[in-house]
C-alpha atoms as a PDB file:
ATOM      1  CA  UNK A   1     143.225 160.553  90.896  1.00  0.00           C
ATOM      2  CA  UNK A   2     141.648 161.197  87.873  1.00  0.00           C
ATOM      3  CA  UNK A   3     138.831 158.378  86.359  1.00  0.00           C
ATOM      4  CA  UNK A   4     140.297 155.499  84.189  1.00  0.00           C
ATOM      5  CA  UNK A   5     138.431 152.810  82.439  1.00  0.00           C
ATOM      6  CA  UNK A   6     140.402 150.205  83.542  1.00  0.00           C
ATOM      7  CA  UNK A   7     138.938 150.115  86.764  1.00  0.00           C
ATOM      8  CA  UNK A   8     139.577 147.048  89.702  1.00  0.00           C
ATOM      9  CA  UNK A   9     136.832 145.276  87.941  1.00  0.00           C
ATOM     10  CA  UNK A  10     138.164 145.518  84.862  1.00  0.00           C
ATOM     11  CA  UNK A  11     141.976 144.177  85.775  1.00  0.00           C
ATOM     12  CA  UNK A  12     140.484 141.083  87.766  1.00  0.00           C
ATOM     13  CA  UNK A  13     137.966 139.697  84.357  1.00  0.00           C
ATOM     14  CA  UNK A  14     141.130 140.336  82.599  1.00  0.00           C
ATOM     15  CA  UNK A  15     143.552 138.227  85.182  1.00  0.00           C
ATOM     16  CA  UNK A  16     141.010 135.848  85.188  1.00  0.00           C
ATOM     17  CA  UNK A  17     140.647 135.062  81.388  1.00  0.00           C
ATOM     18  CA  UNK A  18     144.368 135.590  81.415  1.00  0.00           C
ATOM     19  CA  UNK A  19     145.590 133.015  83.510  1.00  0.00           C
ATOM     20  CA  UNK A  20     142.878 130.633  83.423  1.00  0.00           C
ATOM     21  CA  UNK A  21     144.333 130.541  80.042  1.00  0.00           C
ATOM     22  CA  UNK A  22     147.784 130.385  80.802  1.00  0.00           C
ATOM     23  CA  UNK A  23     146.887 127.721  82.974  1.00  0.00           C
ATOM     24  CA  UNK A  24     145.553 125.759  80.156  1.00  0.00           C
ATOM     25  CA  UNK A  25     148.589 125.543  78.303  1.00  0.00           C
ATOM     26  CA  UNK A  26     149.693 121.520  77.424  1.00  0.00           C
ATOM     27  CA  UNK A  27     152.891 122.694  77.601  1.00  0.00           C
ATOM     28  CA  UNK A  28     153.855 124.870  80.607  1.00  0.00           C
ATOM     29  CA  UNK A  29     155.089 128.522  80.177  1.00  0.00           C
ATOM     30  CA  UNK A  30     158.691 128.711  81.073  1.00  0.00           C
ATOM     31  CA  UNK A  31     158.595 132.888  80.638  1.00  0.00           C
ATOM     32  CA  UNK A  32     156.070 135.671  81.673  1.00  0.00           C
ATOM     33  CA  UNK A  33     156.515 139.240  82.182  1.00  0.00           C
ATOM     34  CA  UNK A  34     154.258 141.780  83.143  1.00  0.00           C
ATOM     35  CA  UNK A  35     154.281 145.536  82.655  1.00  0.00           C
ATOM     36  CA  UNK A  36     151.437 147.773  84.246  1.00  0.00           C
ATOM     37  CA  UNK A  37     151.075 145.053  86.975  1.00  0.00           C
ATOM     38  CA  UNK A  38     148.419 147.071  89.281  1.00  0.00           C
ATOM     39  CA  UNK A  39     149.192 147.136  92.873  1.00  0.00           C
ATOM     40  CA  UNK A  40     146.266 145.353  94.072  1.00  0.00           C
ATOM     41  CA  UNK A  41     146.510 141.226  94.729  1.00  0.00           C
ATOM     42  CA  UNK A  42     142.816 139.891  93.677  1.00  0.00           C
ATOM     43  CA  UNK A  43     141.339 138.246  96.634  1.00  0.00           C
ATOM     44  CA  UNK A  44     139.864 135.535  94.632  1.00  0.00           C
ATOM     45  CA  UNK A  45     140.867 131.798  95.012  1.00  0.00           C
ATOM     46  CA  UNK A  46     140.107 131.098  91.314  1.00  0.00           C
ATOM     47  CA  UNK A  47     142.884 133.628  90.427  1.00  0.00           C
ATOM     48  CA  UNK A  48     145.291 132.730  92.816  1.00  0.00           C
ATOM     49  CA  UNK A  49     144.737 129.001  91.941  1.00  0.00           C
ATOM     50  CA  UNK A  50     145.650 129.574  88.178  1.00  0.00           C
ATOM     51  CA  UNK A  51     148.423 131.988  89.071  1.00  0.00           C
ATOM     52  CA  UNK A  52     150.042 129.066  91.784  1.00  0.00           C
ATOM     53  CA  UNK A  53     149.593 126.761  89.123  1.00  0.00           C
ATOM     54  CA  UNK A  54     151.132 129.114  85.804  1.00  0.00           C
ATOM     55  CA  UNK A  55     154.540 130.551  87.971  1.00  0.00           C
ATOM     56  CA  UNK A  56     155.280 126.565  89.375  1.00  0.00           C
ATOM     57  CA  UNK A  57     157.403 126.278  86.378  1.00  0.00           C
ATOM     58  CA  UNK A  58     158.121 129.537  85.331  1.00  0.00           C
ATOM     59  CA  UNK A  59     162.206 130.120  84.237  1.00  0.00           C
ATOM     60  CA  UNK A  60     161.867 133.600  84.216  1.00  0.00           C
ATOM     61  CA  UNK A  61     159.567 136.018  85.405  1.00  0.00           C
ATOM     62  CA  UNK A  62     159.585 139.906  85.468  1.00  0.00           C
ATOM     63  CA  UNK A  63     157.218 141.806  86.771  1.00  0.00           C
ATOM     64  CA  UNK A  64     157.010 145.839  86.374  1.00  0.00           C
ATOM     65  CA  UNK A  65     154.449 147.486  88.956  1.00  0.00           C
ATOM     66  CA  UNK A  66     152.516 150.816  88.643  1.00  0.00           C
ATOM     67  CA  UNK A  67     151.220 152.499  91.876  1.00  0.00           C
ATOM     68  CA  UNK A  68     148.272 155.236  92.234  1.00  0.00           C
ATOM     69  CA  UNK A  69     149.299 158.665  92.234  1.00  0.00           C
ATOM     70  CA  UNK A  70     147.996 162.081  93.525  1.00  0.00           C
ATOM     71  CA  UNK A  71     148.893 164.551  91.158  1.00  0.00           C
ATOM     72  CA  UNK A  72     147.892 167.392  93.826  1.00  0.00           C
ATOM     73  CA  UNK A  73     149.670 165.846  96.689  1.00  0.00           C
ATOM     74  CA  UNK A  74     152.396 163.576  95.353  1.00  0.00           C
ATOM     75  CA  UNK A  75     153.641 163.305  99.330  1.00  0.00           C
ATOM     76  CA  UNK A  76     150.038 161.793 100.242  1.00  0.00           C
ATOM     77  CA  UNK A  77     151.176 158.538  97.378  1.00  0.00           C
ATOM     78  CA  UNK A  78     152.258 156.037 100.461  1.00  0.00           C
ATOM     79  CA  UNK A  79     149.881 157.143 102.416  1.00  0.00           C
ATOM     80  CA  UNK A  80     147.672 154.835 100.304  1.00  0.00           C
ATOM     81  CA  UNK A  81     147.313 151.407 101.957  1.00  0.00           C
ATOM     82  CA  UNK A  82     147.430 149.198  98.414  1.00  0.00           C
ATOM     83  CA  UNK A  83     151.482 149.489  97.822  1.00  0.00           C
ATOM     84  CA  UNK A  84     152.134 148.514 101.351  1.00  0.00           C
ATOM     85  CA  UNK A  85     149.477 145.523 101.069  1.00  0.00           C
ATOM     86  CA  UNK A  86     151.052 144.401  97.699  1.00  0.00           C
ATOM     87  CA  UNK A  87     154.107 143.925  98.737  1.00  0.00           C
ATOM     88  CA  UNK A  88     154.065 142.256 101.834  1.00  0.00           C
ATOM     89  CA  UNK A  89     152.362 139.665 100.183  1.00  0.00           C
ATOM     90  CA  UNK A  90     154.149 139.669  96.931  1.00  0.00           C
ATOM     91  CA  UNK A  91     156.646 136.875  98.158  1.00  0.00           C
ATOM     92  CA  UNK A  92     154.022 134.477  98.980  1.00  0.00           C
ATOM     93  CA  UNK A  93     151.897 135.301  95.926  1.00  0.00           C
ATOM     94  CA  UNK A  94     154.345 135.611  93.542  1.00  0.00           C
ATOM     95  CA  UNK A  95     157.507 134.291  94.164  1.00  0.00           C
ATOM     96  CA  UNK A  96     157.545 131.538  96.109  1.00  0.00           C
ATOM     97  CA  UNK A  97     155.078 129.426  93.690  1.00  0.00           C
ATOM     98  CA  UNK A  98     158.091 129.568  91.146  1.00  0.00           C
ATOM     99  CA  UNK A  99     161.070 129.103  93.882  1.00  0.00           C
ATOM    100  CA  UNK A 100     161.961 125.895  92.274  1.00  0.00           C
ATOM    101  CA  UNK A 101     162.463 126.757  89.075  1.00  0.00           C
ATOM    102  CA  UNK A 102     163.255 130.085  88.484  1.00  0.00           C
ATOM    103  CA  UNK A 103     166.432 131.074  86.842  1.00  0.00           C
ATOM    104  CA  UNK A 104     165.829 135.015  86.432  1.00  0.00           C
ATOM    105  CA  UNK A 105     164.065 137.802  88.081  1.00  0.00           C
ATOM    106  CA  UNK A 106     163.035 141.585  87.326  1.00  0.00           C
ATOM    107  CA  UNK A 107     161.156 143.239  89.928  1.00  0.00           C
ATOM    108  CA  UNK A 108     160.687 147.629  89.430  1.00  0.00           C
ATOM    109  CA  UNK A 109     158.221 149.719  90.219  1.00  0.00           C
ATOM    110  CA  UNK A 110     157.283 153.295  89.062  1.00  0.00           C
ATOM    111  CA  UNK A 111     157.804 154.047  93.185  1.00  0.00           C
ATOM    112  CA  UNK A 112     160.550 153.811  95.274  1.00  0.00           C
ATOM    113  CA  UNK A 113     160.438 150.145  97.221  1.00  0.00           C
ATOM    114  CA  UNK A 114     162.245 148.121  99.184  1.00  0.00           C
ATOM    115  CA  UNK A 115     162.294 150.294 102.520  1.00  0.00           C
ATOM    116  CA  UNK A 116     158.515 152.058 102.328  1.00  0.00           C
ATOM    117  CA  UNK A 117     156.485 149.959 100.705  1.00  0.00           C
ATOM    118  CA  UNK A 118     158.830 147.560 102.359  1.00  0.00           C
ATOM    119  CA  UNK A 119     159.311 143.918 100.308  1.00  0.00           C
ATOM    120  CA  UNK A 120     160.819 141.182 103.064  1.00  0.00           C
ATOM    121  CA  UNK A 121     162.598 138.728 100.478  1.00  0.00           C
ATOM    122  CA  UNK A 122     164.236 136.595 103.159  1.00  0.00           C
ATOM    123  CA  UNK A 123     161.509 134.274 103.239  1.00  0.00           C
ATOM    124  CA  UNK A 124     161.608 132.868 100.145  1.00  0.00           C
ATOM    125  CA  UNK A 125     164.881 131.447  98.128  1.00  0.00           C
ATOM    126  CA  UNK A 126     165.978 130.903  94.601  1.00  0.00           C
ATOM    127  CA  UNK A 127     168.277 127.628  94.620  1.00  0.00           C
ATOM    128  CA  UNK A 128     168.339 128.210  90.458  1.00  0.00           C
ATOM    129  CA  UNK A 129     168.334 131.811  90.409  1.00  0.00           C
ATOM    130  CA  UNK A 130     171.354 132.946  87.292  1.00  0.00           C
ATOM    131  CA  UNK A 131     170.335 136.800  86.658  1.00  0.00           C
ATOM    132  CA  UNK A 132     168.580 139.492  89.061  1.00  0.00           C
ATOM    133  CA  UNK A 133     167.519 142.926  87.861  1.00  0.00           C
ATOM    134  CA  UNK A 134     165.751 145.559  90.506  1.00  0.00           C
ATOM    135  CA  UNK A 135     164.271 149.043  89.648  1.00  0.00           C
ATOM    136  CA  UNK A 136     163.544 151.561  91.724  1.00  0.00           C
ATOM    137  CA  UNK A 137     164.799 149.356  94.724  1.00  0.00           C
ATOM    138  CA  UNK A 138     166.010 150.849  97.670  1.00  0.00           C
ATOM    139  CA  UNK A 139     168.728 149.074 100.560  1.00  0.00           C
ATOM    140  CA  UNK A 140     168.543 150.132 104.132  1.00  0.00           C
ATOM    141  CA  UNK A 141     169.444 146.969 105.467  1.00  0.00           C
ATOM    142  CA  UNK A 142     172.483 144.413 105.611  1.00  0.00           C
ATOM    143  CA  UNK A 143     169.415 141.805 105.275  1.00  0.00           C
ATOM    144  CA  UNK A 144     168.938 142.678 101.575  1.00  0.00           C
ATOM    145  CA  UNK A 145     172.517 142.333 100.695  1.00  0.00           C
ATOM    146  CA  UNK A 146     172.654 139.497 102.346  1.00  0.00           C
ATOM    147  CA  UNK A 147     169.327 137.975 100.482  1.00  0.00           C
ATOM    148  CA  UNK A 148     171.361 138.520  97.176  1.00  0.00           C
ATOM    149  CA  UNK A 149     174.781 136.633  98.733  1.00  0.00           C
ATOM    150  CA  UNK A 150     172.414 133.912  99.491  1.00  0.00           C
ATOM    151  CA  UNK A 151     172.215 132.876  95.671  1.00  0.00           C
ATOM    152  CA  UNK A 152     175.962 132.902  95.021  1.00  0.00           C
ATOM    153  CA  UNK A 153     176.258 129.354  93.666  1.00  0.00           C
ATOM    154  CA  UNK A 154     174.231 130.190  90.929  1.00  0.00           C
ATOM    155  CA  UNK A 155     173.845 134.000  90.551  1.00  0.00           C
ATOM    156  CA  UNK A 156     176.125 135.010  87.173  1.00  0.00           C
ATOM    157  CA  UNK A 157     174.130 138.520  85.932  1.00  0.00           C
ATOM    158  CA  UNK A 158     173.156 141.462  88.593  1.00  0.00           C
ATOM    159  CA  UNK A 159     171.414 144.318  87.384  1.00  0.00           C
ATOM    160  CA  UNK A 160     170.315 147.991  89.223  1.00  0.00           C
ATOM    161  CA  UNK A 161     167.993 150.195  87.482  1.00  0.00           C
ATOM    162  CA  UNK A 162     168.035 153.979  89.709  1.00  0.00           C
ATOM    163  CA  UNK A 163     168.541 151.844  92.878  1.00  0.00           C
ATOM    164  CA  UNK A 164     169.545 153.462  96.097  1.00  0.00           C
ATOM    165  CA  UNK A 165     171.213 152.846  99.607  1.00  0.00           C
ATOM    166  CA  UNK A 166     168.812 154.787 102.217  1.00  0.00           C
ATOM    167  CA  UNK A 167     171.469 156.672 104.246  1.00  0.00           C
ATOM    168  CA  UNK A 168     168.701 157.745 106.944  1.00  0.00           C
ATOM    169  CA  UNK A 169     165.310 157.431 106.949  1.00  0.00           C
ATOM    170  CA  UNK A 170     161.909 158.348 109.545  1.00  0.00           C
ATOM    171  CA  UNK A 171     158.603 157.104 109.602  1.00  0.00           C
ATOM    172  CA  UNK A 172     155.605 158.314 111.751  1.00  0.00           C
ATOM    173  CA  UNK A 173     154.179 156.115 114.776  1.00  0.00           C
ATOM    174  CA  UNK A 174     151.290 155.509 112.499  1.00  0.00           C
ATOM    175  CA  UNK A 175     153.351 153.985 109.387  1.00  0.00           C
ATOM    176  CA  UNK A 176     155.743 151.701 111.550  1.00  0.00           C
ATOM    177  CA  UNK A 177     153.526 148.860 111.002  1.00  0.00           C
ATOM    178  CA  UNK A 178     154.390 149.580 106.643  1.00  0.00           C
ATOM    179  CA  UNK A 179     158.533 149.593 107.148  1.00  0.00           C
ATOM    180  CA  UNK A 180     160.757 146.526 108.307  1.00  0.00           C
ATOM    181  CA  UNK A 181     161.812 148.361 111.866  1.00  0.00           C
ATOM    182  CA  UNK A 182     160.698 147.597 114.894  1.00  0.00           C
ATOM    183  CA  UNK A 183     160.329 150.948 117.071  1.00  0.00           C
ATOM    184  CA  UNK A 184     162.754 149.582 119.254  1.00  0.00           C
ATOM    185  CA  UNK A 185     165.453 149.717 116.367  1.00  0.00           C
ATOM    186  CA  UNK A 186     164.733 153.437 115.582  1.00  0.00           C
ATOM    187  CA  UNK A 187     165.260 156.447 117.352  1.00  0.00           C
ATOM    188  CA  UNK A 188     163.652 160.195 118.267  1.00  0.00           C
ATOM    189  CA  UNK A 189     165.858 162.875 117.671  1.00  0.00           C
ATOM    190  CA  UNK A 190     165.991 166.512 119.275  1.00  0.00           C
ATOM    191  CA  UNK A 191     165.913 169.744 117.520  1.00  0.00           C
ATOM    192  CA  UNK A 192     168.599 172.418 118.770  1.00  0.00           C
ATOM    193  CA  UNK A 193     165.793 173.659 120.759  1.00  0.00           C
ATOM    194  CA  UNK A 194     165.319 170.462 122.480  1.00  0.00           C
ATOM    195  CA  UNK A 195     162.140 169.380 121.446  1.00  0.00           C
ATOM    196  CA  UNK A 196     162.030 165.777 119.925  1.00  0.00           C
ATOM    197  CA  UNK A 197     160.248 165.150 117.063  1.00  0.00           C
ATOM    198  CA  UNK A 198     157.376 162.630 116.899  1.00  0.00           C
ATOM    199  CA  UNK A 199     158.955 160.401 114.286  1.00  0.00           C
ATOM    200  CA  UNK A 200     161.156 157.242 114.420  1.00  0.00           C
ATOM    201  CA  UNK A 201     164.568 157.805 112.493  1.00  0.00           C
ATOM    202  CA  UNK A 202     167.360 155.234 111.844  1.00  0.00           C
ATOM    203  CA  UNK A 203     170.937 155.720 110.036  1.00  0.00           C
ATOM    204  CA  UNK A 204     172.280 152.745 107.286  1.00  0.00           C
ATOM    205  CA  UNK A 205     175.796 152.840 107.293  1.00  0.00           C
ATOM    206  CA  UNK A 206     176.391 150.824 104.630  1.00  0.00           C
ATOM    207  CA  UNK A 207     177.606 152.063 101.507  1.00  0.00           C
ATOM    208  CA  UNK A 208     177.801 151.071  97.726  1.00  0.00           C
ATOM    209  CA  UNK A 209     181.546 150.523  97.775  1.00  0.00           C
ATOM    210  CA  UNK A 210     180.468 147.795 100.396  1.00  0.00           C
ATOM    211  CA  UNK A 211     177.900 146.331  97.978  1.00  0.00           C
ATOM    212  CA  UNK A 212     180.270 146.513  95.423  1.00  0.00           C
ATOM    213  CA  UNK A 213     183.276 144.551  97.646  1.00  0.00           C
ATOM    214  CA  UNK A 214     180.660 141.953  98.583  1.00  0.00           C
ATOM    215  CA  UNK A 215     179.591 141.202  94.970  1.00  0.00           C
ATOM    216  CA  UNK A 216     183.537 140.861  94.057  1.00  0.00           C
ATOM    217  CA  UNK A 217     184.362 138.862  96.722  1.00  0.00           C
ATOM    218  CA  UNK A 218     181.254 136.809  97.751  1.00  0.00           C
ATOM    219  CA  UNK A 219     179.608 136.086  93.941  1.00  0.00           C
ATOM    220  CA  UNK A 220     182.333 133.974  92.457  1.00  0.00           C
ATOM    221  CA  UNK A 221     180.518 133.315  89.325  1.00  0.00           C
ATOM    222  CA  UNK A 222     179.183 136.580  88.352  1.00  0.00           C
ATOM    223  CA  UNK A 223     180.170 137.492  85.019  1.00  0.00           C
ATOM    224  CA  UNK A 224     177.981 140.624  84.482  1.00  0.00           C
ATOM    225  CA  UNK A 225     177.039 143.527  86.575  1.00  0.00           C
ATOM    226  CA  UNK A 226     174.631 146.541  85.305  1.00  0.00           C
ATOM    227  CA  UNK A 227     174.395 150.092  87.632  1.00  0.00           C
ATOM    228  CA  UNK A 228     173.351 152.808  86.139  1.00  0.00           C
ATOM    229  CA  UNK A 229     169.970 154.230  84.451  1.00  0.00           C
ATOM    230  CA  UNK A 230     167.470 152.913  82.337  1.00  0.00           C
ATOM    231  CA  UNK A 231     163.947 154.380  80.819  1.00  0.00           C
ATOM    232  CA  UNK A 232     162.121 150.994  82.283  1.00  0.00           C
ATOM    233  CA  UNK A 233     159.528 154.081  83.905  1.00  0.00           C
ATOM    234  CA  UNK A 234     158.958 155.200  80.744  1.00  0.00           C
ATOM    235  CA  UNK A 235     157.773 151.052  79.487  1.00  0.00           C
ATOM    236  CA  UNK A 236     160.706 149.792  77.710  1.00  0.00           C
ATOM    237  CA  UNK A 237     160.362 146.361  77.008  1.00  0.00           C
ATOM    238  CA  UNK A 238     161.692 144.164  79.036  1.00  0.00           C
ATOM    239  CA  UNK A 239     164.017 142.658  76.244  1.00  0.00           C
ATOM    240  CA  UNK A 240     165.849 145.849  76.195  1.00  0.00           C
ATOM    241  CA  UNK A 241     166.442 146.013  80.044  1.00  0.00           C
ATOM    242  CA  UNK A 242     170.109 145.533  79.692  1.00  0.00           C
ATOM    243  CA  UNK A 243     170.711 148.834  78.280  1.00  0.00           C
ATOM    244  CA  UNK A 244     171.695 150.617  80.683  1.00  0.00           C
ATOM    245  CA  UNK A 245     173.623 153.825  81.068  1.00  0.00           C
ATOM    246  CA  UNK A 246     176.599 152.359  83.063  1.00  0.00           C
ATOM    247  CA  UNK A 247     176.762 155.656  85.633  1.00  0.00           C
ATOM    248  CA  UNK A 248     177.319 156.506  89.672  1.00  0.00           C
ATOM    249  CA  UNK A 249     173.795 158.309  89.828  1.00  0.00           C
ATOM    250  CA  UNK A 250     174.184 161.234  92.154  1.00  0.00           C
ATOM    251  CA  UNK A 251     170.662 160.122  93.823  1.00  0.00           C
ATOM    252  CA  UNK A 252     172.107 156.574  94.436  1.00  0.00           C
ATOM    253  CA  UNK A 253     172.232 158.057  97.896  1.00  0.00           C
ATOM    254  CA  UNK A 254     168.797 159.331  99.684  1.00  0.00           C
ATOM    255  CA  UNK A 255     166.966 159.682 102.848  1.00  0.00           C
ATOM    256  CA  UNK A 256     163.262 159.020 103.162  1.00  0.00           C
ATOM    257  CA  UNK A 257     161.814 161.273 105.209  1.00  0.00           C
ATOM    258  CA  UNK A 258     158.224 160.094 106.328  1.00  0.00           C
ATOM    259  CA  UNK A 259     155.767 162.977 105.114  1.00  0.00           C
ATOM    260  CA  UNK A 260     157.723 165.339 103.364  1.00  0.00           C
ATOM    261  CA  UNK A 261     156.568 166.461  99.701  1.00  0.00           C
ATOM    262  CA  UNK A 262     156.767 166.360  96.779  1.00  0.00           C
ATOM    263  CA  UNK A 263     158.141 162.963  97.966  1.00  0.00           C
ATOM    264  CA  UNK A 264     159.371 161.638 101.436  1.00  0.00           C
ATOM    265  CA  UNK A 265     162.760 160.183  99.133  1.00  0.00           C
ATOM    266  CA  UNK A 266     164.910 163.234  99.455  1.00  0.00           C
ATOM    267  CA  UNK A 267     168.136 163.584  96.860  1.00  0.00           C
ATOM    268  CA  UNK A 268     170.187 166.699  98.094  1.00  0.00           C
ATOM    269  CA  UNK A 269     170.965 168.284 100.757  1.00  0.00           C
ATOM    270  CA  UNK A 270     169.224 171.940 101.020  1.00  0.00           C
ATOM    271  CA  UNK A 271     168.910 173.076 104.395  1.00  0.00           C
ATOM    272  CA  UNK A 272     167.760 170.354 106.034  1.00  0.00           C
ATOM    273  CA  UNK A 273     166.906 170.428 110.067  1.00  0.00           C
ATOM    274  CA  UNK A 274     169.592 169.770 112.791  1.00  0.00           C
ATOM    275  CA  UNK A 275     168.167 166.130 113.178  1.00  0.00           C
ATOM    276  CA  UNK A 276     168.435 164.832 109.824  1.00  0.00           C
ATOM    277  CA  UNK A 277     171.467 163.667 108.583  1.00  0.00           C
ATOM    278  CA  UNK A 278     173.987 164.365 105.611  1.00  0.00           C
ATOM    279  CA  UNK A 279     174.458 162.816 102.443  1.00  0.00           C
ATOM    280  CA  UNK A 280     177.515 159.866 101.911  1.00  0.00           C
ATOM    281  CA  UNK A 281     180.643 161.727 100.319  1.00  0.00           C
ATOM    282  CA  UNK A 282     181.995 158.902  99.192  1.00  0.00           C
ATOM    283  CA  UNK A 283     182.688 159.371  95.246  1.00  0.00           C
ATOM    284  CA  UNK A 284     186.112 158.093  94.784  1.00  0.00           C
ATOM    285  CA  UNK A 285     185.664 155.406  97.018  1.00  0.00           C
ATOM    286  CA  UNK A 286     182.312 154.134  95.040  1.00  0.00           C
ATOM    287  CA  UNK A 287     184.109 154.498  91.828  1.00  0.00           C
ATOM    288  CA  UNK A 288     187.252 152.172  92.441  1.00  0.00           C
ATOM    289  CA  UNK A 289     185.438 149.841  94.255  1.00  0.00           C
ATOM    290  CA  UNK A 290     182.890 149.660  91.204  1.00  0.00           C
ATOM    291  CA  UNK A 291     186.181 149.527  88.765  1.00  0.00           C
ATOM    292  CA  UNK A 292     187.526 146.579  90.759  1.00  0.00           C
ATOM    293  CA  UNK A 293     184.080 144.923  90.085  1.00  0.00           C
ATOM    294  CA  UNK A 294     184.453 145.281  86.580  1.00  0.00           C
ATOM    295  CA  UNK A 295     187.668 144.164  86.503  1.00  0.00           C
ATOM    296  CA  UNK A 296     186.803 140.867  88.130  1.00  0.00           C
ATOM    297  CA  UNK A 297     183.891 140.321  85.836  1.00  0.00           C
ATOM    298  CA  UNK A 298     185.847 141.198  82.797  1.00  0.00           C
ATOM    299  CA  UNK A 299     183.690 143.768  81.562  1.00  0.00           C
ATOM    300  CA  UNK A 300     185.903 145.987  80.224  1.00  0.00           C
ATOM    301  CA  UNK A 301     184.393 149.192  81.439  1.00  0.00           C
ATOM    302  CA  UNK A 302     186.658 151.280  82.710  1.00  0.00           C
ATOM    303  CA  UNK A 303     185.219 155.254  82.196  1.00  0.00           C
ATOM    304  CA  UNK A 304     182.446 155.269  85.390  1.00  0.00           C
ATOM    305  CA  UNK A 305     181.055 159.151  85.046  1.00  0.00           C
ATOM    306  CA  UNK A 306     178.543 160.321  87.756  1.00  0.00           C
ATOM    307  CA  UNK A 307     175.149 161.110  86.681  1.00  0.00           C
ATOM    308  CA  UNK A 308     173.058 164.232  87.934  1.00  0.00           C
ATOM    309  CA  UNK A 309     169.570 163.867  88.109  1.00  0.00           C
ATOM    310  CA  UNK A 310     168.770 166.969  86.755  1.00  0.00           C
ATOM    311  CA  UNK A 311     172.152 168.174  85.003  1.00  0.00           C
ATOM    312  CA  UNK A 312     172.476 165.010  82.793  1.00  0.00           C
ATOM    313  CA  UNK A 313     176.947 163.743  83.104  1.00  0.00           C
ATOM    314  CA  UNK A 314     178.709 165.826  85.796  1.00  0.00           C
ATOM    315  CA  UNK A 315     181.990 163.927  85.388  1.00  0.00           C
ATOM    316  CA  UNK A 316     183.526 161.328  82.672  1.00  0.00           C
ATOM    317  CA  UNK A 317     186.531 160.736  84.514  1.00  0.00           C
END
């Protein structure tokens, strides 16, 4: 909320000059990454144009998105219309231009996103895509698992960065337009008083030792896998993404709860009402399905410790 120089204005003369130049090159850029990447597509055909014709042969291409904050109300940050906007139309923008020829991807965000903003990757597919890196993404349905499966003849290096598997989630009437449910796949649930509360909830049953099983068995030529943290919110460069703390985060389970604050992505479970639902206990089950991973890709990790957000390593075991 507070007044920055580098205003809309600003960021569009500077993606102008920036990929008209790009787009100049003799030779055509086979790598771009960008950190800082504003949530806001430029409605301007020039732009778009040059950015079509820079990503058409683009090998790899990471992109690392800031989103506007309200410091006072850090609840009210999705209520802002821009994330939602930017991606549902990052797949056309972005990604398909350089669906031919792209061998790796790195998509994070300083935001949660995946679920709300939702990001609908099943329209657009990677026949070259080798290594995939998401931070900050979240999995609530068997369609984004199934996205990544999609690339298994080629797909050798998977990497999560404080990803998480939505366990429940609501949204208000108003913001069902923003997530990937139709109302008639959600539900109302009733207090123990019997009143039923005005948003739309849904349950993901899925569960990481179910990612994990489906990489192992259904990615024959993956050699590495990354879970864990990383400082990639704090700008690391992108060359240093694979250094990650290899970890079961404790928040790699959430709900997000449509309008609660400081965030609607809730971690723990404190007192919660009668018609939200409890957090996965599913520790042991994670952890040897995550070993049996490694195994398969020869990694040679075998200590997995759980990470608390707040308490730093809870268990080295």
């Amino acid at each position: 909320m507070r007044e920055s120089p580098e205003t809309i204005a600003f960021r569009t003369k500077t993606i102008r000059v920036f990929f008209k130049w790009l787009a100049s090159f003799e030779e055509p850029l086979r790598e771009l990454g960008i950190r800082n990447m504003q949530d806001v597509n430029v409605g301007d055909e020039e732009i778009s144009a040059n950015i079509r014709e820079v990503l058409q042969n683009i090998r790899t291409l990471r992109l690392s998105i800031v989103t506007e904050h309200n410091d006072a109300a850090p609840e009210d940050d999705l209520d802002f219309p821009e994330p939602h906007n930017f991606f549902a139309q990052l797949p056309s923008m972005w990604l398909k231009p350089s669906a031919s020829s792209l061998e790796h991807l790195t998509l994070s965000c300083d935001n949660y996103f995946g679920f709300y903003p939702n990001l609908e990757l099943s329209e657009v597919h990677f026949p070259h895509l080798k290594s995939l890196a998401f931070g900050n993404y979240c999995f609530v349905r068997d369609s984004q698992l199934e996205w990544i499966l999609s690339h298994a003849a080629t797909l050798t290096d998977l990497s999560f960065y404080d990803c998480a598997i939505l366990y429940d989630v609501c949204l208000a009437e108003e913001h069902l337009h923003w997530g990937p449910f139709q109302k008639s796949e959600m539900e109302t649930r009733r207090g123990l008083d019997g009143q039923v509360q005005v948003e739309y909830y849904c349950s993901y049953n899925k569960r990481w030792h179910d990612y994990f099983d489906s990489f192992r068995t259904k990615l024959p030529y993956l050699r590495q896998f990354l879970i864990g943290s990383n400082d990639w919110r704090n700008g690391v460069p992108f060359e240093k993404e694979a250094e990650v703390k290899i970890c079961l985060r404790e928040n790699r389970y959430m709900a997000c709860y449509d309008g609660y604050g400081p965030s609607p992505y809730i971690e723990y479970d404190y007192g919660r009402p009668e018609w939200e639902r409890p957090a996965p206990e599913c520790d042991d089950e994670d952890r040897d399905s995550l070993c049996l991973l490694f195994e398969k890709t020869g990694q040679g990790i075998v200590k997995i410790p759980f990470l608390s957000s707040y308490q730093g390593y809870i268990s080295e075991d």
